[in-house]
Protein backbone atom coordinates (compact mmCIF):
# COMPACT_ATOMS: atom_id res chain seq x y z
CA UNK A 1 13.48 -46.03 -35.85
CA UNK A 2 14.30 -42.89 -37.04
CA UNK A 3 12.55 -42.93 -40.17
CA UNK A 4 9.61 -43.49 -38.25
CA UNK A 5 10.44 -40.36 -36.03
CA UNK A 6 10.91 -38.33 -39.50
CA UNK A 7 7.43 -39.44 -40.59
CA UNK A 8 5.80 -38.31 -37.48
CA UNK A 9 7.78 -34.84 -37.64
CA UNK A 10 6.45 -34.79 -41.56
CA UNK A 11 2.89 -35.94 -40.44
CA UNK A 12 3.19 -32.70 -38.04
CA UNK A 13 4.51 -30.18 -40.51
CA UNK A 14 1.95 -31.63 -43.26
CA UNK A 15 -1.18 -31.52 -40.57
CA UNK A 16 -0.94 -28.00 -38.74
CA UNK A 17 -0.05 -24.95 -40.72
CA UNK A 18 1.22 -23.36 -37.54
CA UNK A 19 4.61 -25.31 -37.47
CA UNK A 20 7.29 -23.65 -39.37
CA UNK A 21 10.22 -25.99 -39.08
CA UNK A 22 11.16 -29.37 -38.53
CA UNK A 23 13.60 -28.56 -35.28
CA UNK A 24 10.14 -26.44 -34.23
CA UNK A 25 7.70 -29.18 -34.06
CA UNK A 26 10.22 -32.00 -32.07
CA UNK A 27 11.17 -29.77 -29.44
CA UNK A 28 8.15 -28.34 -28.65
CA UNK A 29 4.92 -30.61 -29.86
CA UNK A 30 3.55 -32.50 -27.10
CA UNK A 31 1.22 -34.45 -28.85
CA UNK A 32 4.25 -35.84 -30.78
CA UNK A 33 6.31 -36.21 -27.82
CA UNK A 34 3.32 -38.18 -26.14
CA UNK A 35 3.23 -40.82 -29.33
CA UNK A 36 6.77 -41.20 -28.86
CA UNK A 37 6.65 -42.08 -24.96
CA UNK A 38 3.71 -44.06 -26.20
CA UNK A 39 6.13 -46.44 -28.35
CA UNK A 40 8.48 -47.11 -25.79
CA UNK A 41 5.82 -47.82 -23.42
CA UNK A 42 4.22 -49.71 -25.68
CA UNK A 43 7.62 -51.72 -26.66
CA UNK A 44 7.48 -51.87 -22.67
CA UNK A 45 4.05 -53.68 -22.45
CA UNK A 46 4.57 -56.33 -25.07
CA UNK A 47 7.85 -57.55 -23.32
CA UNK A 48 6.17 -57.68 -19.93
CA UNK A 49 7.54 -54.59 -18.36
CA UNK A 50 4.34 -53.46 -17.37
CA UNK A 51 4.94 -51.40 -14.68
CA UNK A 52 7.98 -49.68 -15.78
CA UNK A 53 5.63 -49.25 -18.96
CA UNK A 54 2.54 -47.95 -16.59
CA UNK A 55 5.53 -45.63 -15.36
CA UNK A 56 6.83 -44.08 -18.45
CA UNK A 57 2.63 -43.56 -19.38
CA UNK A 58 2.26 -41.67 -15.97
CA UNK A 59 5.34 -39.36 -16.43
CA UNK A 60 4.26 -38.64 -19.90
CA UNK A 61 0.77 -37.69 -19.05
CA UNK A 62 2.49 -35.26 -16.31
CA UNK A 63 4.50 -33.98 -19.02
CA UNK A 64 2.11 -33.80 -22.18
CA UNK A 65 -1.32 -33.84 -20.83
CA UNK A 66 -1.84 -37.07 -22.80
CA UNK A 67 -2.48 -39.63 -21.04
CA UNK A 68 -2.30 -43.17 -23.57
CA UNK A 69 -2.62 -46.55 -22.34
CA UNK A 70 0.75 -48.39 -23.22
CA UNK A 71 -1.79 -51.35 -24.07
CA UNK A 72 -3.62 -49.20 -26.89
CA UNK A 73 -3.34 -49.90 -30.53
CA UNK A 74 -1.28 -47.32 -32.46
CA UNK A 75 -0.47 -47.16 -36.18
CA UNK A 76 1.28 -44.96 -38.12
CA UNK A 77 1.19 -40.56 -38.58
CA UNK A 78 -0.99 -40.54 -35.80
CA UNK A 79 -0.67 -36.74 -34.65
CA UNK A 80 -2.04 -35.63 -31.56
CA UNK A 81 -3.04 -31.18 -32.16
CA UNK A 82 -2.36 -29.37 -29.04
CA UNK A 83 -2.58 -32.92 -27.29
CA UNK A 84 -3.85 -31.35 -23.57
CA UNK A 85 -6.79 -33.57 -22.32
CA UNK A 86 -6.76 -36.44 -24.49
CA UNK A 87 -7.43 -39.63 -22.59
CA UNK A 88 -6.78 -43.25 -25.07
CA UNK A 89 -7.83 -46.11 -23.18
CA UNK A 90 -5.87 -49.85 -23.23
CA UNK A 91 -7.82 -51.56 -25.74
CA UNK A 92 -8.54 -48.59 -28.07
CA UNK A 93 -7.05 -49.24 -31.41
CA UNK A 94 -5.66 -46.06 -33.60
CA UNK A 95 -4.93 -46.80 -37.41
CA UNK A 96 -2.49 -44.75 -39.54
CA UNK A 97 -3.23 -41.52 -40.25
CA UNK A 98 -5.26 -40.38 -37.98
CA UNK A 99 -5.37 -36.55 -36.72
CA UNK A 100 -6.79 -36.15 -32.81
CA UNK A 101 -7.57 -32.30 -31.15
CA UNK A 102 -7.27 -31.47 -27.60
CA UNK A 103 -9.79 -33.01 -24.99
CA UNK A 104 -10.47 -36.22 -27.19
CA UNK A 105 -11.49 -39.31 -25.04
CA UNK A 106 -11.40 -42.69 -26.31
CA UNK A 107 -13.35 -44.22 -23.26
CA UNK A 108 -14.46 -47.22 -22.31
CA UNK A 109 -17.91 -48.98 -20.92
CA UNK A 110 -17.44 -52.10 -19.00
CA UNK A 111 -15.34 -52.82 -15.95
CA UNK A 112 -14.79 -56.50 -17.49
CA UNK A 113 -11.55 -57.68 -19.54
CA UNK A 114 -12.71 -57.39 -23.05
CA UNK A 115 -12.75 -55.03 -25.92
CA UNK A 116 -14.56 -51.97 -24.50
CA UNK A 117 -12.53 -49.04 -26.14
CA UNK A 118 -13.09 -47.52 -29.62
CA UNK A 119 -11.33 -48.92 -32.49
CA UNK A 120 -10.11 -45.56 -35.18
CA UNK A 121 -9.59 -46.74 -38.63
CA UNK A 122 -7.21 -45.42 -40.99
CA UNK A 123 -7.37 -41.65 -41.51
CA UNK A 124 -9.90 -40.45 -39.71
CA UNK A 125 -10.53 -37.14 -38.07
CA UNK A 126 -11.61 -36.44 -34.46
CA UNK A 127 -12.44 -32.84 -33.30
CA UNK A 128 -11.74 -31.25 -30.03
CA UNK A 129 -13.31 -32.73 -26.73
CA UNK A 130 -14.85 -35.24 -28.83
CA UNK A 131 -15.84 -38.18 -26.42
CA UNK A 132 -15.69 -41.79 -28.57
CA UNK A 133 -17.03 -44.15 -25.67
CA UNK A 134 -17.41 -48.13 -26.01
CA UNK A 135 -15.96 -50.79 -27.90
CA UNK A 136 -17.37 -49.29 -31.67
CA UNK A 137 -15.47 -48.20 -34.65
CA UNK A 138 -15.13 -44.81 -36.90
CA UNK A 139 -14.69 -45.87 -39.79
CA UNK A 140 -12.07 -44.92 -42.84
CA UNK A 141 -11.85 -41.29 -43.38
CA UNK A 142 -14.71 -40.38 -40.94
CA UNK A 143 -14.82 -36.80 -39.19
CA UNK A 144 -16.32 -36.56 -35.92
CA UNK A 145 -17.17 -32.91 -34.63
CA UNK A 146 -15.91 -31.33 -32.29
CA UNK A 147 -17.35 -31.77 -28.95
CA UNK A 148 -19.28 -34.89 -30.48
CA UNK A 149 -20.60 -37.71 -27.83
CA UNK A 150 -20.06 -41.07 -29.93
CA UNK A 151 -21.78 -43.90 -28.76
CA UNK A 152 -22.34 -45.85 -31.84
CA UNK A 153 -20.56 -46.96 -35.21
CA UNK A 154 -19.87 -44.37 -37.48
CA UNK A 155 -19.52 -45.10 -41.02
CA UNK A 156 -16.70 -45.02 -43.73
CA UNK A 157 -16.36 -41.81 -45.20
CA UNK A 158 -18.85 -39.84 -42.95
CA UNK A 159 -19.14 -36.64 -40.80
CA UNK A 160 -21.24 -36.92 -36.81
CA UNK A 161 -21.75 -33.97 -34.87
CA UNK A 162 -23.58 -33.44 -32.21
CA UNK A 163 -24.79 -35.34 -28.46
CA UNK A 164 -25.35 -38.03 -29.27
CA UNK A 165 -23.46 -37.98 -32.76
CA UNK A 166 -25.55 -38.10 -36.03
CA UNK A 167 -24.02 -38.03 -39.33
CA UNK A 168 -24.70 -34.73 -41.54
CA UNK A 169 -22.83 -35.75 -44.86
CA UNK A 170 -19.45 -36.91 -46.38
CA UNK A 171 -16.58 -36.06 -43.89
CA UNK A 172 -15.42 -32.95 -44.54
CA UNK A 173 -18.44 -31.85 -46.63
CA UNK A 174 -21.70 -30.90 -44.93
CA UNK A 175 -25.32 -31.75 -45.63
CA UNK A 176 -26.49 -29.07 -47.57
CA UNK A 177 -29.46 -27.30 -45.48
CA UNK A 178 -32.92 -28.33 -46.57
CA UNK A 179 -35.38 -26.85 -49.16
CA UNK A 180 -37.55 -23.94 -46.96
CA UNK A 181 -40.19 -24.96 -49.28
CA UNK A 182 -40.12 -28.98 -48.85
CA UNK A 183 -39.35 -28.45 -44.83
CA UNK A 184 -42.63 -25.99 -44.56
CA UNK A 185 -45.08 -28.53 -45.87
């Protein structure tokens, strides 16, 4: 347990240049005190404590202003960057490494029992009151802009931006802009 704790303060200190110590970011990151509720909600869930697990989600999301299903998928590193707003819904699924700004919704689109949350793979980036809505997946190492509306799959390795999102390169590397002379005819 707390080598996992260490990790996440590590994750923190690796993924925003504004901490400065290790004592810094567990006292006062919210996003990182929201994953931690998260586990022992989680914990909660899978041995049938829901409701004191539905409680410990509520008082956190007072708290934090994060609210996370204790149902949701979570790997490893996650880190949450000033974590106000963000909204994970119970079947989303989070893989490890994975860095998530303020406002980001992972939302769902049917009222029935089923899979109808985003699934996150491993290491990918979502910006700031990006909306991820339905039961689709960003893939590896994708970037999603910030403010993007996701409503469909988003590839392995590539960058969306945009309502509704469309890809514009690698992640983390723009398209370049096109040729003035090829885009006037």
């Amino acid at each position: 347990m707390f080598d996992r704790l260490k990790a996440d303060i590590r994750t923190a200190l690796a993924k925003d240049p504004a901490a400065t110590s290790a004592v810094e970011v567990a006292l006062t990151y919210p996003g990182l005190h929201a994953i931690w509720a998260y586990r022992v909600a989680h914990w909660l869930w899978a041995n049938d404590r829901t409701l004191l697990a539905r409680l410990v989600s509520h008082v956190t999301r007072f708290l934090t202003g994060v609210e996370i299903h204790p149902a949701a998928d979570i790997g490893e590193r996650v880190f949450i960057d000033h974590g106000m707003g963000i909204v994970i819904g119970e079947t989303a699924e989070i893989g490890d490494d994975v860095l998530l700004y303020h406002g980001v919704t992972l939302g769902g689109t049917s009222m029935r029992r089923e899979k109808r949350h985003p699934t996150v793979e491993d290491g990918a980036t979502i910006g700031a009151d990006a909306s991820i809505i339905g039961p689709i997946t960003v893939g590896e190492d994708a970037s999603v802009g910030a403010g993007a509306v996701v409503v469909d799959d988003v590839a392995p390795d590539t960058t969306v931006v945009g309502n509704p999102a469309e890809p514009v390169g690698a992640a983390g590397v723009a398209s370049p802009p096109p040729d003035p002379i090829i885009a006037d005819g």
